[in-house]
Protein backbone atom coordinates (compact mmCIF):
# COMPACT_ATOMS: atom_id res chain seq x y z
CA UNK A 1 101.66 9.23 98.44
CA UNK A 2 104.32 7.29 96.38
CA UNK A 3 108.42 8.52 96.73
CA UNK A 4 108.02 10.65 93.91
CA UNK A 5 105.44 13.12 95.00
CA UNK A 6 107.76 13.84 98.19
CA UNK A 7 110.15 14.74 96.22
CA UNK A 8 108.11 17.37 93.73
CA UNK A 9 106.33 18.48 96.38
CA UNK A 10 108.61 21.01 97.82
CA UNK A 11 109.45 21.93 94.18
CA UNK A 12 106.05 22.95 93.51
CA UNK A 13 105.98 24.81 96.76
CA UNK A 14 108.67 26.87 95.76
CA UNK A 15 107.45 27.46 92.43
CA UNK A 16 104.30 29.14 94.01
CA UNK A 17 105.83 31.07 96.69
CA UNK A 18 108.20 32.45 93.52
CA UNK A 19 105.30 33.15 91.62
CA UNK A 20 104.00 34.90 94.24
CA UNK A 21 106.85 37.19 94.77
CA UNK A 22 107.78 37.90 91.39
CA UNK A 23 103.82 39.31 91.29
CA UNK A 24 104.33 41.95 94.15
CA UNK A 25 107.91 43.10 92.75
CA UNK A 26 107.30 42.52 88.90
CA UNK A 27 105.74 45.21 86.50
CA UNK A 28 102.73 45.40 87.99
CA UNK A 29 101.23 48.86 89.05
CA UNK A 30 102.65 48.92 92.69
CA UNK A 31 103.75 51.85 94.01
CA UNK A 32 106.30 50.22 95.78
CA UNK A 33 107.57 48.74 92.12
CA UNK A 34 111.34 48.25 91.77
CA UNK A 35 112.79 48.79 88.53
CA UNK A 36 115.46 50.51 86.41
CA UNK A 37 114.94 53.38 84.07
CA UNK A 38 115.99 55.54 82.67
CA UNK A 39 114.82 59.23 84.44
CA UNK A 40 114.55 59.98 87.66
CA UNK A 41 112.58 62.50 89.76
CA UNK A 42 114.27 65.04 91.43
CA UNK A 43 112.73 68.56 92.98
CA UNK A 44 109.34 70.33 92.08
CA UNK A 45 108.50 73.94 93.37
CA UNK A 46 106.92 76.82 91.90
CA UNK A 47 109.32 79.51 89.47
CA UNK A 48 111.83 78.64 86.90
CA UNK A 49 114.41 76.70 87.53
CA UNK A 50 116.98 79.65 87.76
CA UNK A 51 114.61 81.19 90.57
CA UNK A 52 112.11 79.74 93.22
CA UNK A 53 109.11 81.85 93.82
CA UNK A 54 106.71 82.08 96.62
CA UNK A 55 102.55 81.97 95.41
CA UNK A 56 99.51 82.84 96.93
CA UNK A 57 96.06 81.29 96.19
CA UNK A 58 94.20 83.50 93.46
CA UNK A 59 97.81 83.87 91.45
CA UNK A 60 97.70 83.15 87.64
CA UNK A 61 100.62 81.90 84.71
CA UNK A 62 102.57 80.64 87.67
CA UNK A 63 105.52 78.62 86.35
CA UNK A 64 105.93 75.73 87.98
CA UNK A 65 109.17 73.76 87.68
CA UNK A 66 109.64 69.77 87.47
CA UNK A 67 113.16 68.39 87.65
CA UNK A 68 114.56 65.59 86.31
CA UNK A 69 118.23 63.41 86.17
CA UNK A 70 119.01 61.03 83.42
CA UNK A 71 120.39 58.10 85.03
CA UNK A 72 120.18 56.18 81.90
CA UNK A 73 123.49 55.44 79.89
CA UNK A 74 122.24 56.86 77.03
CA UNK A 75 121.12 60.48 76.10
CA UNK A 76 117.41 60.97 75.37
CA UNK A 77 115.53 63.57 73.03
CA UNK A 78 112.10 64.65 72.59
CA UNK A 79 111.46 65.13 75.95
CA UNK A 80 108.07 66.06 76.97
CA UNK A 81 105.63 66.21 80.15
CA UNK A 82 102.07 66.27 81.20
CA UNK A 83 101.36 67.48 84.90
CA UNK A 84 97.73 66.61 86.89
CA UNK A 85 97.48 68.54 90.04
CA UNK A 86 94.23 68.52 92.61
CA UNK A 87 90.96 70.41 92.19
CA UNK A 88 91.35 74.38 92.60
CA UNK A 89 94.61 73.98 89.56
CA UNK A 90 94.37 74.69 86.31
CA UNK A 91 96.14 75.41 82.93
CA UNK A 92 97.15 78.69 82.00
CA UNK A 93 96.23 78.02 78.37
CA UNK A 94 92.42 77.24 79.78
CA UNK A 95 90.66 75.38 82.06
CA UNK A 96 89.88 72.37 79.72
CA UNK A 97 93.49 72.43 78.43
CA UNK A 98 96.14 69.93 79.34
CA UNK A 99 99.06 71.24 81.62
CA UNK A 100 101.87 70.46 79.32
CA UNK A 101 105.48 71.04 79.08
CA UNK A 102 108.79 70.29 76.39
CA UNK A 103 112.26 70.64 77.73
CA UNK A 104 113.11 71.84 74.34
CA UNK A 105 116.76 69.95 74.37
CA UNK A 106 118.26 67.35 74.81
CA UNK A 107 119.41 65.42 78.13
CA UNK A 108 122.45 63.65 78.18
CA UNK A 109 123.28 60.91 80.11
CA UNK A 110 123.81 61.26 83.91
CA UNK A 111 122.69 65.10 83.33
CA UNK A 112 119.60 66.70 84.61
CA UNK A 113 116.77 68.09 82.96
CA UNK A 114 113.47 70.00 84.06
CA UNK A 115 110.32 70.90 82.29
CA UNK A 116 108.57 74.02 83.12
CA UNK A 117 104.54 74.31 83.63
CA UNK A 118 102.75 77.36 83.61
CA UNK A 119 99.45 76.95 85.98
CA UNK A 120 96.70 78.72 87.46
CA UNK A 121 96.61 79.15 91.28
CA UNK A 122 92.93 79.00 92.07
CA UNK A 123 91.38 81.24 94.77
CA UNK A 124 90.02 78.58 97.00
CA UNK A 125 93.21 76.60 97.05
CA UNK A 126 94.54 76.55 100.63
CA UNK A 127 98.42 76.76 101.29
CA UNK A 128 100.38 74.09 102.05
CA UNK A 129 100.91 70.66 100.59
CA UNK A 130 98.98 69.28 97.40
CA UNK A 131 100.03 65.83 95.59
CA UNK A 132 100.55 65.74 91.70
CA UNK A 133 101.70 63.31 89.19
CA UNK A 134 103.90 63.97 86.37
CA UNK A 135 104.32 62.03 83.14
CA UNK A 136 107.23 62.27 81.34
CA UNK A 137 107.89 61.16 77.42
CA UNK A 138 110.91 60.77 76.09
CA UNK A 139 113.07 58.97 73.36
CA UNK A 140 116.55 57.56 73.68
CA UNK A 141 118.93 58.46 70.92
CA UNK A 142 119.65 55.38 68.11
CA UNK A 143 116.69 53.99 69.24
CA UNK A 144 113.13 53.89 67.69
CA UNK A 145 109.74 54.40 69.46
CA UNK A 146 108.92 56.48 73.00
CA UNK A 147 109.53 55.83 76.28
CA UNK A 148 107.58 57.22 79.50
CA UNK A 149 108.24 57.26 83.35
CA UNK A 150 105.46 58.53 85.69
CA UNK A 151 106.06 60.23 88.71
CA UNK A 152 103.92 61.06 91.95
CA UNK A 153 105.47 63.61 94.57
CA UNK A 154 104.32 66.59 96.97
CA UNK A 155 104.68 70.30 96.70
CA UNK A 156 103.48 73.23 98.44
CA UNK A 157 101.66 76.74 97.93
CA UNK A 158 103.66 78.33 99.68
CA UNK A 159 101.77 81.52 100.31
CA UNK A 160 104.10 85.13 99.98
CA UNK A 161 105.79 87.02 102.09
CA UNK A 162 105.69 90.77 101.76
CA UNK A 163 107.69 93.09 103.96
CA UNK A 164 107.97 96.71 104.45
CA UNK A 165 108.99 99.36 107.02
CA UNK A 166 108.34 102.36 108.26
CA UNK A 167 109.00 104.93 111.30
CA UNK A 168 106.41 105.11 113.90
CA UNK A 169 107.28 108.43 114.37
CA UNK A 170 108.49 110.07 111.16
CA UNK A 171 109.82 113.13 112.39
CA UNK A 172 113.43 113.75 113.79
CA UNK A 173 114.48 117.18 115.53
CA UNK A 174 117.91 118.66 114.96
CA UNK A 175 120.75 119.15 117.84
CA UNK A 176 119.16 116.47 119.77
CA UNK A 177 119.87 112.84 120.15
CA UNK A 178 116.60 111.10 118.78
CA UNK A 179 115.23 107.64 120.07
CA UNK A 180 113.52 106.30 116.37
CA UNK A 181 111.13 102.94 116.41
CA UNK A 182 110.82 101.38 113.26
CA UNK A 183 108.18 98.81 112.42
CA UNK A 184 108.87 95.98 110.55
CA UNK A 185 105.75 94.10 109.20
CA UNK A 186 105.49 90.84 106.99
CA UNK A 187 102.24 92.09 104.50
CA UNK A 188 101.89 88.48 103.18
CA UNK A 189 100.73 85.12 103.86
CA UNK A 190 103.98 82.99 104.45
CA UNK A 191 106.34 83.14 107.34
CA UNK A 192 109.89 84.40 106.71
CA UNK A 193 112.49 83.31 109.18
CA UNK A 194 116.44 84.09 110.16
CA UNK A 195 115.53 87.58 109.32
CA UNK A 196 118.52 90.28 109.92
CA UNK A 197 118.27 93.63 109.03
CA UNK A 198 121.66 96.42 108.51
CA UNK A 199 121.70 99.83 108.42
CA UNK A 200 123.52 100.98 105.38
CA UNK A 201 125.12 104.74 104.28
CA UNK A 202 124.58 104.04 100.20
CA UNK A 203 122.45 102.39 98.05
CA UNK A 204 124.66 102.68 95.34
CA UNK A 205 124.90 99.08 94.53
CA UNK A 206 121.35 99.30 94.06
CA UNK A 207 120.79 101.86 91.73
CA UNK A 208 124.35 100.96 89.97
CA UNK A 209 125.35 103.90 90.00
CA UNK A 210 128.31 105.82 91.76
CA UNK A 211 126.19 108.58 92.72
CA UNK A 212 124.25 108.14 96.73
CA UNK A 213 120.77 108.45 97.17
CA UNK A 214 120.74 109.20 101.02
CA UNK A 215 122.43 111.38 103.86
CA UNK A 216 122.35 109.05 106.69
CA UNK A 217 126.31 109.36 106.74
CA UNK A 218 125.66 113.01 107.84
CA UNK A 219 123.98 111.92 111.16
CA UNK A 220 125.46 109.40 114.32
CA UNK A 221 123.27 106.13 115.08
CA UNK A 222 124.21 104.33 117.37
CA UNK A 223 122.54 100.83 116.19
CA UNK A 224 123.02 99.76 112.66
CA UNK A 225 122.11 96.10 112.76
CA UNK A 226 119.18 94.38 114.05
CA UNK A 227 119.08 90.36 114.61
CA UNK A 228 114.77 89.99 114.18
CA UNK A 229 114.12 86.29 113.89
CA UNK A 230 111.44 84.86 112.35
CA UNK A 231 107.86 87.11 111.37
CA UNK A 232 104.87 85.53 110.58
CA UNK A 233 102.37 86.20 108.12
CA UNK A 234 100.41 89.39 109.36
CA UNK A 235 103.09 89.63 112.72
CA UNK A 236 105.08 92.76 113.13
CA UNK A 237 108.79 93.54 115.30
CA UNK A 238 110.19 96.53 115.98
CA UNK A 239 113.69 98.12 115.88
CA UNK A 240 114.97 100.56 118.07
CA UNK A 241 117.77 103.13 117.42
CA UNK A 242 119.48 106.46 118.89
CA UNK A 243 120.18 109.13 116.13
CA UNK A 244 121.87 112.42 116.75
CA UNK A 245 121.02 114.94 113.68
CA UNK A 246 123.27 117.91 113.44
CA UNK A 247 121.57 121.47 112.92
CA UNK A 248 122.57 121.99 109.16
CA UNK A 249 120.17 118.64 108.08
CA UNK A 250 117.23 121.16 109.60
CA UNK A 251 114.19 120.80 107.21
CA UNK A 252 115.80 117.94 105.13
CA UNK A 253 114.54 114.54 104.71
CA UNK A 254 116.71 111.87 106.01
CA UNK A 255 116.63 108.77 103.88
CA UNK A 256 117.64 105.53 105.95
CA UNK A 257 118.21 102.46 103.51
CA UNK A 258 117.84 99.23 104.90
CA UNK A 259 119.12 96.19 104.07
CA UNK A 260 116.98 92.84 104.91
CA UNK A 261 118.00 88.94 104.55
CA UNK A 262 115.56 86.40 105.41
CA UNK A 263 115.13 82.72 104.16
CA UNK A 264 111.62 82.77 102.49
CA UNK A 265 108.91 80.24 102.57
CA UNK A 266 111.04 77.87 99.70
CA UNK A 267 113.80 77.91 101.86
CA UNK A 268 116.05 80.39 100.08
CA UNK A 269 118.23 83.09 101.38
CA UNK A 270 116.72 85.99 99.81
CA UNK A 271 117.90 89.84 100.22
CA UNK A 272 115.45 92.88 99.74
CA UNK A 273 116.03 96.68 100.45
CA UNK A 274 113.67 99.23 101.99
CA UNK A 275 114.15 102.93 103.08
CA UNK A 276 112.67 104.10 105.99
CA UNK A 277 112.50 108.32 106.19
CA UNK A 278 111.93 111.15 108.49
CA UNK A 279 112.14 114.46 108.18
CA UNK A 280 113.86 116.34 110.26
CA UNK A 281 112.13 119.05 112.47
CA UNK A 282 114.33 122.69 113.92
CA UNK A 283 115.05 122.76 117.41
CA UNK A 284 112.25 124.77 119.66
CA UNK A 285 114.17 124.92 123.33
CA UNK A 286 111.95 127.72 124.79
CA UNK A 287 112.37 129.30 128.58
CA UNK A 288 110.13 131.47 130.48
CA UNK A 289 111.45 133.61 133.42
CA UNK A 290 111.78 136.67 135.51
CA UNK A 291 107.99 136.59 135.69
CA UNK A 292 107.09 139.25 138.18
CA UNK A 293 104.39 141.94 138.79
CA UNK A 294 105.07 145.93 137.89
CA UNK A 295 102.60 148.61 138.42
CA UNK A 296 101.44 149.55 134.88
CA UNK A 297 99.53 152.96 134.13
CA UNK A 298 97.72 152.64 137.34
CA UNK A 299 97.02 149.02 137.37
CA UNK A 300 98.79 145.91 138.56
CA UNK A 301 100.68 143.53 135.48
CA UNK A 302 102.02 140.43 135.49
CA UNK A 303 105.26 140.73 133.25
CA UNK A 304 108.06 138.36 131.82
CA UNK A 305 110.13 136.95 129.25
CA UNK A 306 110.18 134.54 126.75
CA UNK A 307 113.17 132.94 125.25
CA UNK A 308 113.90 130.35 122.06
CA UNK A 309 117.68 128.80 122.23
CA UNK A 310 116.59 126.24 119.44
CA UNK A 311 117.60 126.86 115.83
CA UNK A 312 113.93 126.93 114.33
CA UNK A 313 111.51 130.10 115.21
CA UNK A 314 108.13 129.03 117.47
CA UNK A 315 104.76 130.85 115.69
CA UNK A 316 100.86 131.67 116.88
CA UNK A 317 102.43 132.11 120.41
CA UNK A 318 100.06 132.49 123.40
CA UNK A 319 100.57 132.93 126.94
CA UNK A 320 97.91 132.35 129.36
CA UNK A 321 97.37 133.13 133.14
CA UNK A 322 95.51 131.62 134.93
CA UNK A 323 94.96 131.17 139.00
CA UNK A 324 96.11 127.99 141.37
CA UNK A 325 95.44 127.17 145.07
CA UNK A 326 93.45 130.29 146.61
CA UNK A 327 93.93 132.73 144.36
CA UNK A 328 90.79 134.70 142.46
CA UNK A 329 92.51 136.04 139.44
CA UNK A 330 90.97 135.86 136.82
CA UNK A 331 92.46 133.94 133.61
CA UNK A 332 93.70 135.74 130.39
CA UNK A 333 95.44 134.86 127.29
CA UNK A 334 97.70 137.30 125.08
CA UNK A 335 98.87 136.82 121.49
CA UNK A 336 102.51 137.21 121.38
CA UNK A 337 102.60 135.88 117.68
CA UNK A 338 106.03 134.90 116.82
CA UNK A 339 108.92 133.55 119.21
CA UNK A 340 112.44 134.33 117.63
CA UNK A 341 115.41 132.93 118.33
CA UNK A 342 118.17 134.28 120.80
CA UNK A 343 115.43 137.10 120.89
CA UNK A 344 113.76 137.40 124.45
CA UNK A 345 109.77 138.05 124.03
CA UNK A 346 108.04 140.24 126.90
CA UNK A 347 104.22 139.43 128.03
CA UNK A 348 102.35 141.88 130.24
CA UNK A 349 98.80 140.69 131.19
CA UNK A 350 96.89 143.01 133.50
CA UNK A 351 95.47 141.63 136.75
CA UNK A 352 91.87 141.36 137.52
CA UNK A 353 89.68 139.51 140.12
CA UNK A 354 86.94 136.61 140.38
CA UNK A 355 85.49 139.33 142.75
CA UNK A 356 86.77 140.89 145.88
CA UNK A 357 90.77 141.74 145.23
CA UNK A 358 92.78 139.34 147.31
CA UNK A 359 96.33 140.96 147.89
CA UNK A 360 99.69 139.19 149.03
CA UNK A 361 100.83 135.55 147.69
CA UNK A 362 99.12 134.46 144.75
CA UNK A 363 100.30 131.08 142.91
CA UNK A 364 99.66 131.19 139.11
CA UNK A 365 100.40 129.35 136.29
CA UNK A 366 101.96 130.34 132.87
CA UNK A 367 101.40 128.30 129.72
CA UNK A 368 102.76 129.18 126.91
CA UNK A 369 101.08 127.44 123.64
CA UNK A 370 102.91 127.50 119.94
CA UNK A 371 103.32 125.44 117.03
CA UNK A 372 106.32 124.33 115.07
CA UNK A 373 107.33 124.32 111.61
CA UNK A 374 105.12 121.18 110.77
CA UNK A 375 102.09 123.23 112.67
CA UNK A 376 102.42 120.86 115.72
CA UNK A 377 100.96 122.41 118.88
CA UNK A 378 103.35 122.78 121.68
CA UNK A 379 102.23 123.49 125.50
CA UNK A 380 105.09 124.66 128.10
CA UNK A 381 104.15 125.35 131.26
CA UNK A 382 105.58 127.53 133.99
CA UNK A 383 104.38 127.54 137.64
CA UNK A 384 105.24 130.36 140.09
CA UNK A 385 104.08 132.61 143.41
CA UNK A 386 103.64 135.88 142.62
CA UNK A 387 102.94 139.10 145.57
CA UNK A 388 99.98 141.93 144.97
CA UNK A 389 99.82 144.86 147.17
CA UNK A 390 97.01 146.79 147.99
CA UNK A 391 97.15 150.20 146.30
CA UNK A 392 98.29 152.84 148.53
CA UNK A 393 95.85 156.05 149.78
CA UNK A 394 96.40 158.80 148.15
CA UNK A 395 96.07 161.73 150.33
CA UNK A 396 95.88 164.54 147.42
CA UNK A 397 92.50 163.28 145.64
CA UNK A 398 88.99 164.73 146.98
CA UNK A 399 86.93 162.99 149.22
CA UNK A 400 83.01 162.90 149.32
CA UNK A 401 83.05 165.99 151.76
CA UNK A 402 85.50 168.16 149.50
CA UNK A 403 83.27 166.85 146.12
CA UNK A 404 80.34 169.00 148.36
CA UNK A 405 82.14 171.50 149.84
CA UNK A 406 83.84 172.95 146.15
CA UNK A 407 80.49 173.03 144.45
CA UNK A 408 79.06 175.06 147.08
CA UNK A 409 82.10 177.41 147.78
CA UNK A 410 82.25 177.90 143.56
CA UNK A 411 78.27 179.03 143.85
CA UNK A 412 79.04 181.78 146.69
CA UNK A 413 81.85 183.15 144.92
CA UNK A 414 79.71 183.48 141.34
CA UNK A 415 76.98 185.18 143.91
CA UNK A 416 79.26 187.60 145.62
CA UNK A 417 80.81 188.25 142.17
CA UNK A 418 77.43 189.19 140.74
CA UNK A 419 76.41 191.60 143.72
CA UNK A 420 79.45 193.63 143.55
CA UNK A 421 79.08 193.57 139.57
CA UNK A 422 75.70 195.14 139.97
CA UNK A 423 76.56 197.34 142.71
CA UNK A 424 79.18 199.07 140.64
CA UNK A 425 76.79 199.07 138.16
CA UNK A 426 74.60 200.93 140.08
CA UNK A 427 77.37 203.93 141.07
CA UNK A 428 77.76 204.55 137.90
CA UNK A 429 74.42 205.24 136.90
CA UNK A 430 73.90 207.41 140.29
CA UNK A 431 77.56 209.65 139.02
């Protein structure tokens, strides 16, 4: 090898290894091409581009929102785009049709721009991630013929979140302080997280108007803002608050508006209101005492007194006696009907026996059973000893002997009556 070809050699060398380089970073179809243009992705998500939106598999006309900066140094018109997503999406226009977009404006230079596709969500698609590829066309001002950029990214289905609430028990009683559980559920298929809930006393701001569309500033809670955390799609928390209803809200409904903030599955802080309501139930505080026994008409009663120092009347009242421990008597049940209130109500039942009358110490039990203005059944019970003497002899009513002896003493007087009837009889006839 002559002088000559040692000195081309590492020329040629470097020409190749140049080549070579030029191939992997040129205009080829590399995804990891380098090269200026003149639009550059940004941000794709489902909604418009004023509003992110969550979507569920199954939803259809779903706008979904590509976004765009021109980093060019020139403004470009005519813009327009062309979206391919996976198997399971579709046009809204049709099945067959092209998912297609215009921004309908211009984008000036070092502005962004977006173009807005409306697609079909199909049932079978699962949530979460899903590539797509985006062509965009476009023409720079004082310039002829088209430009295009494409684009490949990720975005998500992000599934929805739907929340409500509701009391577990709806029902709130008056002139009593009122331990309330509310259930807080998230209905939907994405997660929400940060969640914090308030208790507020208007939704004015809501309906935009001056005029309230609640009462909860008539009652006292005690808790009025609830830190939840994050619920899951199908999970449930709970909230737990202390409300003391005064008596004139009896047999209103009390409307409790809540508001909620959460950050949704997109990421955005996102405010909803619900209103949770009860209705709120009279006070039933019912007492029974002086139970004791009297001697009625002859027979042994067990008497006493019932008494309501609630503001809402008890109805379809019962009492029932009925035996504990050793004693044999037998049980009973009177309708007292209605149980006023600050009106004492008297029950007598009259005592009888499983057989043989036991006297002395008896235990019993008193229940008294009612409903309440919603026709919820009520049971109060009211244990107590009560004492049964044995009836005294009474010296003054027959025995068997005298129930013998009167008969017979009647039939000699009707005989001796006769005889001297006849005998005078017969004195007159002999005169």
């Amino acid at each position: 090898m002559n002088q000559l070809s040692l000195l081309l050699l590492p020329i040629i060398l470097g020409s190749l290894v140049f080549s070579e380089a030029f191939s992997q970073t040129g205009s080829g179809d590399s995804p990891f091409e380098r090269k200026f243009g003149d639009v550059k992705y940004l941000d794709s998500y489902f909604g418009t581009i004023d509003e992110k939106i969550e979507v569920n598999p199954g939803d259809d006309n779903v706008p979904f929102t590509v976004v765009f900066a021109n980093v060019g140094t020139q403004d470009i018109t005519g813009i327009r785009g062309q979206l391919s997503l996976p198997l399971g999406f579709s046009a809204a226009s049709g099945s067959n049709s092209v998912i297609a977009a215009d921004a309908e404006t211009n984008s000036l230079a070092g502005q962004n721009f977006h173009l807005t596709f409306f697609v079909n969500v199909g049932e079978h698609v699962k949530i979460g991630q899903f590539p797509a590829t985006v062509k965009v066309d476009y023409s720079r001002l004082r310039e002829s013929g088209e430009r295009n950029a494409f684009f490949e990214f990720q975005s998500k289905v992000t599934g929805d979140s739907i929340i409500n609430m509701r009391a577990l028990e709806p029902f709130l009683t008056s002139l009593t302080k009122n331990h309330v559980v509310i259930e807080i559920s998230n209905d939907g298929t994405a997660p929400v997280s940060a969640v914090d809930i308030e208790l507020t006393n208007t939704q004015s701001e809501i309906a935009s108007t001056a005029q309230s569309i609640t009462n909860i500033e008539n009652v006292v809670v005690l808790n009025t803002n609830w830190d939840v955390g994050q619920i899951n799609a199908g999970d449930k928390k709970y909230l737990e608050a202390d409300i003391y209803v005064p008596k004139s809200l009896k047999g209103d409904t009390l409307r409790a508006p809540m508001t909620i903030t959460y950050y949704n599955a997109q990421g955005d802080k996102t405010q909803i209101f619900r209103i949770v309501d009860f209705f709120i139930k009279g006070l039933i505080d019912i007492t029974i005492y002086d139970v004791d026994v009297i001697d009625l008409s002859g027979q042994q009663t067990i008497i006493g007194e019932i008494i309501n120092e609630g503001n809402e009347d008890a109805v379809f009242g019962f009492v029932t006696i009925e035996p504990l421990g050793e004693s044999n008597i037998q049980k009973k049940t009177q309708f007292i009907d209605e149980i006023e209130i600050d009106s004492p109500v008297p029950f007598n039942v009259p005592i009888e026996f499983e057989g043989e009358p036991k006297f002395g110490e008896h235990e019993i039990r008193v229940t008294l059973r009612y409903k309440d203005d919603t026709r919820e059944e009520h049971f109060l019970n009211h244990d107590t000893t009560i004492f049964l003497t044995a009836p005294e002899k009474n010296d003054d009513n027959p025995d068997v002997l005298q129930l013998i002896i009167i008969p017979i003493i009647a039939a000699i007087a009707i005989f001796f009556y006769f005889k001297r009837k006849r005998k005078h009889q017969s004195e007159i006839k002999a005169s």
